[in-house]
C-alpha atoms as a PDB file:
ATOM      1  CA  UNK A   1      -3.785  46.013 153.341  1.00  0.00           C
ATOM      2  CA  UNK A   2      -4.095  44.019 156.170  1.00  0.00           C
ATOM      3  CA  UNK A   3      -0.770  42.893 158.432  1.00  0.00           C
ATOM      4  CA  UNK A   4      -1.470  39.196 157.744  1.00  0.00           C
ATOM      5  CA  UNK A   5      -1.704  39.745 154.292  1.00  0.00           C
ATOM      6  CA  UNK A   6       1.900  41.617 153.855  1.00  0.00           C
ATOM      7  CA  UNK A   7       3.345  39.038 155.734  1.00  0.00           C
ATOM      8  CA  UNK A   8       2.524  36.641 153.496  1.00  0.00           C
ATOM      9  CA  UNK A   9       3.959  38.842 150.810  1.00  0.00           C
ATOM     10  CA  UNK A  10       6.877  39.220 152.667  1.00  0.00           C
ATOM     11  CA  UNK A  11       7.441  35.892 153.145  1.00  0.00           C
ATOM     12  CA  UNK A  12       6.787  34.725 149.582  1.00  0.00           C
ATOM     13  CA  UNK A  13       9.301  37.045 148.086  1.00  0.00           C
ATOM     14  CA  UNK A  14      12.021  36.021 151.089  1.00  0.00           C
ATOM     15  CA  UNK A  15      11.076  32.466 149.558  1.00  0.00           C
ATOM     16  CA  UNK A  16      11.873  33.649 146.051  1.00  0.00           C
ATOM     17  CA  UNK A  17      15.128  35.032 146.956  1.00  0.00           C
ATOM     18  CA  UNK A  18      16.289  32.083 148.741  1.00  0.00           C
ATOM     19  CA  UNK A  19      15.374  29.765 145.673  1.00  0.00           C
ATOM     20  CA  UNK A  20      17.226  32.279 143.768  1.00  0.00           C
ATOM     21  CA  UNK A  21      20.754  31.851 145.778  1.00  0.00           C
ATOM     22  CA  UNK A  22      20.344  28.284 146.144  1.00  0.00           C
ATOM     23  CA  UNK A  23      20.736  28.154 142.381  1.00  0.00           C
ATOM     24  CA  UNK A  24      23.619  29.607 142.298  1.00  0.00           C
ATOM     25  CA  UNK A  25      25.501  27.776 144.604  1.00  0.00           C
ATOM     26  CA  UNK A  26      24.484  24.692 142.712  1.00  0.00           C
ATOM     27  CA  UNK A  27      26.915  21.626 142.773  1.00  0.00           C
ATOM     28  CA  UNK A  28      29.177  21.409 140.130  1.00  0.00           C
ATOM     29  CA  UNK A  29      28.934  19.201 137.255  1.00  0.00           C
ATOM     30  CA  UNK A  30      31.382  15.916 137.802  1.00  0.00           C
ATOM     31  CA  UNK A  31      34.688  15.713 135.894  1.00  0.00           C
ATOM     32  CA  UNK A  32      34.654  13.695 132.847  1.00  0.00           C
ATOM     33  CA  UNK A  33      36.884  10.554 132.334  1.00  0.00           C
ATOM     34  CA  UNK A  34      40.428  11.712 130.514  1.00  0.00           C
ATOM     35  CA  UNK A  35      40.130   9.390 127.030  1.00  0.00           C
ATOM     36  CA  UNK A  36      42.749   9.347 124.475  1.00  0.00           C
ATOM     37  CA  UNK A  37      40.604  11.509 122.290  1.00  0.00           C
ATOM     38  CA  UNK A  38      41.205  14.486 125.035  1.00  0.00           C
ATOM     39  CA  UNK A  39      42.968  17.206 123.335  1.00  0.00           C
ATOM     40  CA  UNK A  40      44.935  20.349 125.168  1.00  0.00           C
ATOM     41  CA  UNK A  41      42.967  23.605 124.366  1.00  0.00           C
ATOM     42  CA  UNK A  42      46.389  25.468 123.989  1.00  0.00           C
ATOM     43  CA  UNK A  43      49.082  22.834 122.488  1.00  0.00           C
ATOM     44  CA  UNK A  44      46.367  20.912 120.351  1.00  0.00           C
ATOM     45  CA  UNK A  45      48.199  17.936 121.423  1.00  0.00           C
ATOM     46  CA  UNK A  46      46.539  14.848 122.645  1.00  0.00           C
ATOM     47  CA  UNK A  47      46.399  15.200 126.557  1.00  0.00           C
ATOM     48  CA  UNK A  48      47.831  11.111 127.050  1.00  0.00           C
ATOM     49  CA  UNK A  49      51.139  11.684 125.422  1.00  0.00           C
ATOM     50  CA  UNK A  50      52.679  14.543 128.102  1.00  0.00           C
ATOM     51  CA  UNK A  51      53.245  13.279 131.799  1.00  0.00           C
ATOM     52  CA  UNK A  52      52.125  14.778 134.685  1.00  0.00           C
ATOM     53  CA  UNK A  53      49.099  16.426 136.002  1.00  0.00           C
ATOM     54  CA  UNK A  54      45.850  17.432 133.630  1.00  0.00           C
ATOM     55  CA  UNK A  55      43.228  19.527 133.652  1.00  0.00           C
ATOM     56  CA  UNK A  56      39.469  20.259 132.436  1.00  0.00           C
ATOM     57  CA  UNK A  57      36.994  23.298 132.816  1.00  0.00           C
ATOM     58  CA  UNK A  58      33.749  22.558 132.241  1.00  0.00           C
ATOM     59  CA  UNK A  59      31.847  25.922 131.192  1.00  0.00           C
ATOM     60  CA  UNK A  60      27.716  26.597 131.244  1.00  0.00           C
ATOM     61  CA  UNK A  61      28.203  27.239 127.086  1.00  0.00           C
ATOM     62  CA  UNK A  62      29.306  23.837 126.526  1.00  0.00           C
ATOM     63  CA  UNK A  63      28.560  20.039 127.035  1.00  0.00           C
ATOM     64  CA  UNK A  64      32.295  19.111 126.961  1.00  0.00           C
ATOM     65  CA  UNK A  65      35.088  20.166 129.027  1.00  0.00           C
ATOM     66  CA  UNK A  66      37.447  21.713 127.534  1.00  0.00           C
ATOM     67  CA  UNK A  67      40.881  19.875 128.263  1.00  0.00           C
ATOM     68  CA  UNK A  68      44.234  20.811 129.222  1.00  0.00           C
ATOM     69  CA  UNK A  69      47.947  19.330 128.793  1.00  0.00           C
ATOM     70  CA  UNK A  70      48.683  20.682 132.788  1.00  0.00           C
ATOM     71  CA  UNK A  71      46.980  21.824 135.616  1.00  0.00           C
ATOM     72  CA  UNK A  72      49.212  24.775 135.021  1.00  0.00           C
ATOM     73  CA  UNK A  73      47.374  25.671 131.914  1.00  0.00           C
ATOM     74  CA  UNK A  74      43.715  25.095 133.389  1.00  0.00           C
ATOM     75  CA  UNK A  75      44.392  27.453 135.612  1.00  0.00           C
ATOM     76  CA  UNK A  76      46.018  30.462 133.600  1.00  0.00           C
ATOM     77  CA  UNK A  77      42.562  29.666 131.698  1.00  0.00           C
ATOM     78  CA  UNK A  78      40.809  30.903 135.217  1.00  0.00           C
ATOM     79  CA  UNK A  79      43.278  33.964 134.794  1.00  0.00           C
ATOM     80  CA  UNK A  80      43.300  35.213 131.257  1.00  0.00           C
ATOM     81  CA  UNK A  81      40.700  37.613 130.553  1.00  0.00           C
ATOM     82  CA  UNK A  82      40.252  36.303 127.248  1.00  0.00           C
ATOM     83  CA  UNK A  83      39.079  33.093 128.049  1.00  0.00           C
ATOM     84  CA  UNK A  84      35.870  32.144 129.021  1.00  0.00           C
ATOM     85  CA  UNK A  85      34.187  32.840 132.443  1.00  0.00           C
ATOM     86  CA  UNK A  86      30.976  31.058 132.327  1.00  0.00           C
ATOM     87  CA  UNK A  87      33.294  28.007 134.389  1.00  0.00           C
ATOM     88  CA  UNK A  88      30.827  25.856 136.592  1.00  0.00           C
ATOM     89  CA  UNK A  89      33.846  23.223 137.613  1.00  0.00           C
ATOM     90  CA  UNK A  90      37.887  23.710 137.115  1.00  0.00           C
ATOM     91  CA  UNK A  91      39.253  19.784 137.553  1.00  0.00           C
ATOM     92  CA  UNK A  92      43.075  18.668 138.040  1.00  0.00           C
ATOM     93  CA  UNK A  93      44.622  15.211 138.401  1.00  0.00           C
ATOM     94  CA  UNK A  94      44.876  14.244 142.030  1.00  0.00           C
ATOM     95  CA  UNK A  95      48.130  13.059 141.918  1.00  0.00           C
ATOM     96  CA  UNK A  96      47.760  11.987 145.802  1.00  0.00           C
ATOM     97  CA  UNK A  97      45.552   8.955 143.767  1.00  0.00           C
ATOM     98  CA  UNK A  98      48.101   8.861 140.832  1.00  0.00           C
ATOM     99  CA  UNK A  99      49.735   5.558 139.593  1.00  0.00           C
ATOM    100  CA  UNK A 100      53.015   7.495 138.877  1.00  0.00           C
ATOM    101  CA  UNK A 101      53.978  11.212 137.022  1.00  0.00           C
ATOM    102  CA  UNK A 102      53.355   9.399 133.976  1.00  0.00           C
ATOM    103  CA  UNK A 103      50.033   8.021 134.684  1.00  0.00           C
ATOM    104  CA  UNK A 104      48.346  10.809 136.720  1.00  0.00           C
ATOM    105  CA  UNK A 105      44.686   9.030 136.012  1.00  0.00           C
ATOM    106  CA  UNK A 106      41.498   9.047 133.567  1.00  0.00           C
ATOM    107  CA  UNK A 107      39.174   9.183 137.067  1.00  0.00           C
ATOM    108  CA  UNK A 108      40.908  11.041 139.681  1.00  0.00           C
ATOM    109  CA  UNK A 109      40.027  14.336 139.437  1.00  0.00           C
ATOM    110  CA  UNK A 110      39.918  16.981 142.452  1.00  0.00           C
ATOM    111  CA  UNK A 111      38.098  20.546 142.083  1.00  0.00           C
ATOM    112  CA  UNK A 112      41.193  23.067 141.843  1.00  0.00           C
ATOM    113  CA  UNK A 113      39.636  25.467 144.124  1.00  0.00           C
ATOM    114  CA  UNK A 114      39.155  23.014 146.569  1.00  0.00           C
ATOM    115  CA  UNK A 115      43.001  21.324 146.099  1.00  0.00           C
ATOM    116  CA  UNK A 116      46.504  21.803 147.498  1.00  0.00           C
ATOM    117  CA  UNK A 117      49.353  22.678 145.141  1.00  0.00           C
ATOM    118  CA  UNK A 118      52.932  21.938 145.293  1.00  0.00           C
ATOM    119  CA  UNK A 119      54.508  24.699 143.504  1.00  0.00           C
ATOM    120  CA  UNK A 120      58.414  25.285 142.724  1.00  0.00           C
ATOM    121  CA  UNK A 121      59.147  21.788 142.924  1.00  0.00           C
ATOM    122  CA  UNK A 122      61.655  19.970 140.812  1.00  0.00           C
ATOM    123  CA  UNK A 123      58.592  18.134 138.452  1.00  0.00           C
ATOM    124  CA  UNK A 124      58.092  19.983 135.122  1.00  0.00           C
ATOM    125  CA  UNK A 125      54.564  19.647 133.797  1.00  0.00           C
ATOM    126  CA  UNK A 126      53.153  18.070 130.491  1.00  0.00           C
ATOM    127  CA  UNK A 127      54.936  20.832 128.258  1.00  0.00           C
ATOM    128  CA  UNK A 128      58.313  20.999 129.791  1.00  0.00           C
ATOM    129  CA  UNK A 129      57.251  24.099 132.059  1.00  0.00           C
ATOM    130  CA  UNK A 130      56.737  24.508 136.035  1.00  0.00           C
ATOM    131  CA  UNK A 131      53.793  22.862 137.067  1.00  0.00           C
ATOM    132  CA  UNK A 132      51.284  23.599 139.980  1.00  0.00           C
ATOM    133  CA  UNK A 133      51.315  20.469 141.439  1.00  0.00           C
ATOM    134  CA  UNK A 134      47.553  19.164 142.866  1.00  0.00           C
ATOM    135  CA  UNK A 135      46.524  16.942 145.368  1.00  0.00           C
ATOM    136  CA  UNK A 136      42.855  16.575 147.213  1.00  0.00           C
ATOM    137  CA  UNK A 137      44.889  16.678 150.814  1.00  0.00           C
ATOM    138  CA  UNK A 138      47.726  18.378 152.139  1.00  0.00           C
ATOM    139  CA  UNK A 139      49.443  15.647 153.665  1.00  0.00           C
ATOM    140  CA  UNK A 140      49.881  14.262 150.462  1.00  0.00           C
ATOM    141  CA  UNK A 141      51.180  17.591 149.045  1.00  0.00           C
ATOM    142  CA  UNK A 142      53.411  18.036 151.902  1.00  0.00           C
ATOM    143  CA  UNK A 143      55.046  14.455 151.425  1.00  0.00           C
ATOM    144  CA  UNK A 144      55.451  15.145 147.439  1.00  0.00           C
ATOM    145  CA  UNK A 145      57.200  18.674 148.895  1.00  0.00           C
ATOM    146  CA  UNK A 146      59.379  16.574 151.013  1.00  0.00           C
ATOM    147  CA  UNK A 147      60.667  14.672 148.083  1.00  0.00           C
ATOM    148  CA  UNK A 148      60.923  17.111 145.673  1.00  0.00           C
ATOM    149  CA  UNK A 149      61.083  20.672 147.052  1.00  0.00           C
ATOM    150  CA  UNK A 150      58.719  23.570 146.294  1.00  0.00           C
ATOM    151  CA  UNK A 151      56.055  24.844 148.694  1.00  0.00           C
ATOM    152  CA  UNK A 152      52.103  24.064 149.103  1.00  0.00           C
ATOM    153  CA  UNK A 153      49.862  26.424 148.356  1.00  0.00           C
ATOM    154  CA  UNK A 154      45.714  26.408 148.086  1.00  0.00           C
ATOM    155  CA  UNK A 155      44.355  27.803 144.508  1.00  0.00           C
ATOM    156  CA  UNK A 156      43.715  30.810 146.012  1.00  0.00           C
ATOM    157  CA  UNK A 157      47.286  31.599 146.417  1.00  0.00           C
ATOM    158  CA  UNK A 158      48.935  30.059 143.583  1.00  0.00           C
ATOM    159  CA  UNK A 159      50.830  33.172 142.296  1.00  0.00           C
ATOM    160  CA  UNK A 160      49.510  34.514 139.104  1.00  0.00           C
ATOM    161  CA  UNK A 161      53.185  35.378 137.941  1.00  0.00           C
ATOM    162  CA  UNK A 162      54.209  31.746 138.155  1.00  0.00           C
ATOM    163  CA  UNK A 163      51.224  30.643 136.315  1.00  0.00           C
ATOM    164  CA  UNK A 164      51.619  33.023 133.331  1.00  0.00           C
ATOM    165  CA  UNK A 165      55.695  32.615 133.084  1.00  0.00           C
ATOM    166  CA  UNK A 166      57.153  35.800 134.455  1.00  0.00           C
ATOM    167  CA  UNK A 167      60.087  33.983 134.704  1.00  0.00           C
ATOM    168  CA  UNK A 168      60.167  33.539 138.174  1.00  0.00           C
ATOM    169  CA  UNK A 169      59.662  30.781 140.688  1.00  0.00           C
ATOM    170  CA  UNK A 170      57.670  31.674 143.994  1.00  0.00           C
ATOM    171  CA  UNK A 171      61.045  32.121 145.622  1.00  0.00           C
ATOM    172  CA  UNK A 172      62.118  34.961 143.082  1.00  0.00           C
ATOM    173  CA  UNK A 173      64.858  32.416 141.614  1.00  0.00           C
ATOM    174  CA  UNK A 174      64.859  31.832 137.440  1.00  0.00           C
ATOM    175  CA  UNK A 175      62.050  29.760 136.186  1.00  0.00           C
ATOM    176  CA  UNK A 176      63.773  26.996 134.437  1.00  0.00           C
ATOM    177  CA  UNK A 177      61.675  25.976 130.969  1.00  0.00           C
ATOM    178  CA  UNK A 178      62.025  22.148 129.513  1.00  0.00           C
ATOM    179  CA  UNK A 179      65.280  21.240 131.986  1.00  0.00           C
ATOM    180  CA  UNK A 180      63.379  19.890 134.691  1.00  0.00           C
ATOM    181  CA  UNK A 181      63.799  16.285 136.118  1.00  0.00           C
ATOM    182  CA  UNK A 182      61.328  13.922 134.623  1.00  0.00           C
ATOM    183  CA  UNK A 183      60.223  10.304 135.346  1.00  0.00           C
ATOM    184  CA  UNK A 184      58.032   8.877 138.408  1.00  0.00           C
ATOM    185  CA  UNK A 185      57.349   9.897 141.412  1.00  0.00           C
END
């Protein structure tokens, strides 16, 4: 075989390759638009009646997202192993574009693994439980952490413990279920 020739060959299957990765670090799908038909995957409730920040997964198996009551929730879905890990795009509120706690938004959406999250903070979620907090800058999160304590954390560091309810906030002090402060922000 001539040298010309298995360059070519090499370079056509380096050109396959590289088509192959691009693929897979394909942009995600955009969020959809929370509606009142938007129902939480765990509580069955309809997603407009809780305050506080939302979430949606959108999965390769599916052509909906499936919906969540709090960003809390969306992401124990990331973490439980029963759940579903074809997950193309993980979407929270941004509440750093929120009209208030009780109207987080049907547009404003930020990609969780690309958000900030106040954690430990006075706000209880949509079901009366801690809530990881998300905002598209930290700025915002920092100013929301100035008003009503916790700490910011990326998703990569949100601890799995106070996602799942060990019972303990990031500071090792008792989680406190349904007696949390609600109303606006």
């Amino acid at each position: 075989m001539k040298r010309s020739t298995c360059f070519s060959l090499l370079l056509i299957v380096i050109s396959g390759l590289s088509g192959c990765h691009d693929q897979q670090v394909a942009t995600p799908p955009n969020p959809f638009a929370l509606t009142a038909e938007a129902v939480g995957h765990y509580c069955g409730m309809n997603l407009t009646e809780h305050a506080g920040p939302k979430g949606q997964i959108i999965l390769a198996s599916q052509d909906w997202p499936v919906w969540f009551s709090s960003a809390r929730e969306a992401l124990s879905f990331t973490m439980l192993a029963e759940e579903a890990k074809d997950i193309r795009a993980i979407y929270v509120s941004d509440m750093a574009k929120a009209k208030s706690w009780d109207q987080p938004g049907a547009d404003n959406w930020v990609e969780a693994r690309n958000a900030f999250f106040v954690i430990g903070s006075r706000k209880q979620g949509g079901m009366g439980a801690p809530e990881t907090i998300p905002f598209s800058t930290r700025p915002a999160a920092e100013r929301f952490m100035a008003d009503n304590g916790g700490s910011v954390v990326t998703f990569a560091q949100v601890p799995r413990d106070y996602v799942l309810g060990s019972g303990t906030q990031p500071d090792g002090s008792a989680q406190k279920l349904n007696s949390g402060e609600a109303g606006s922000k």
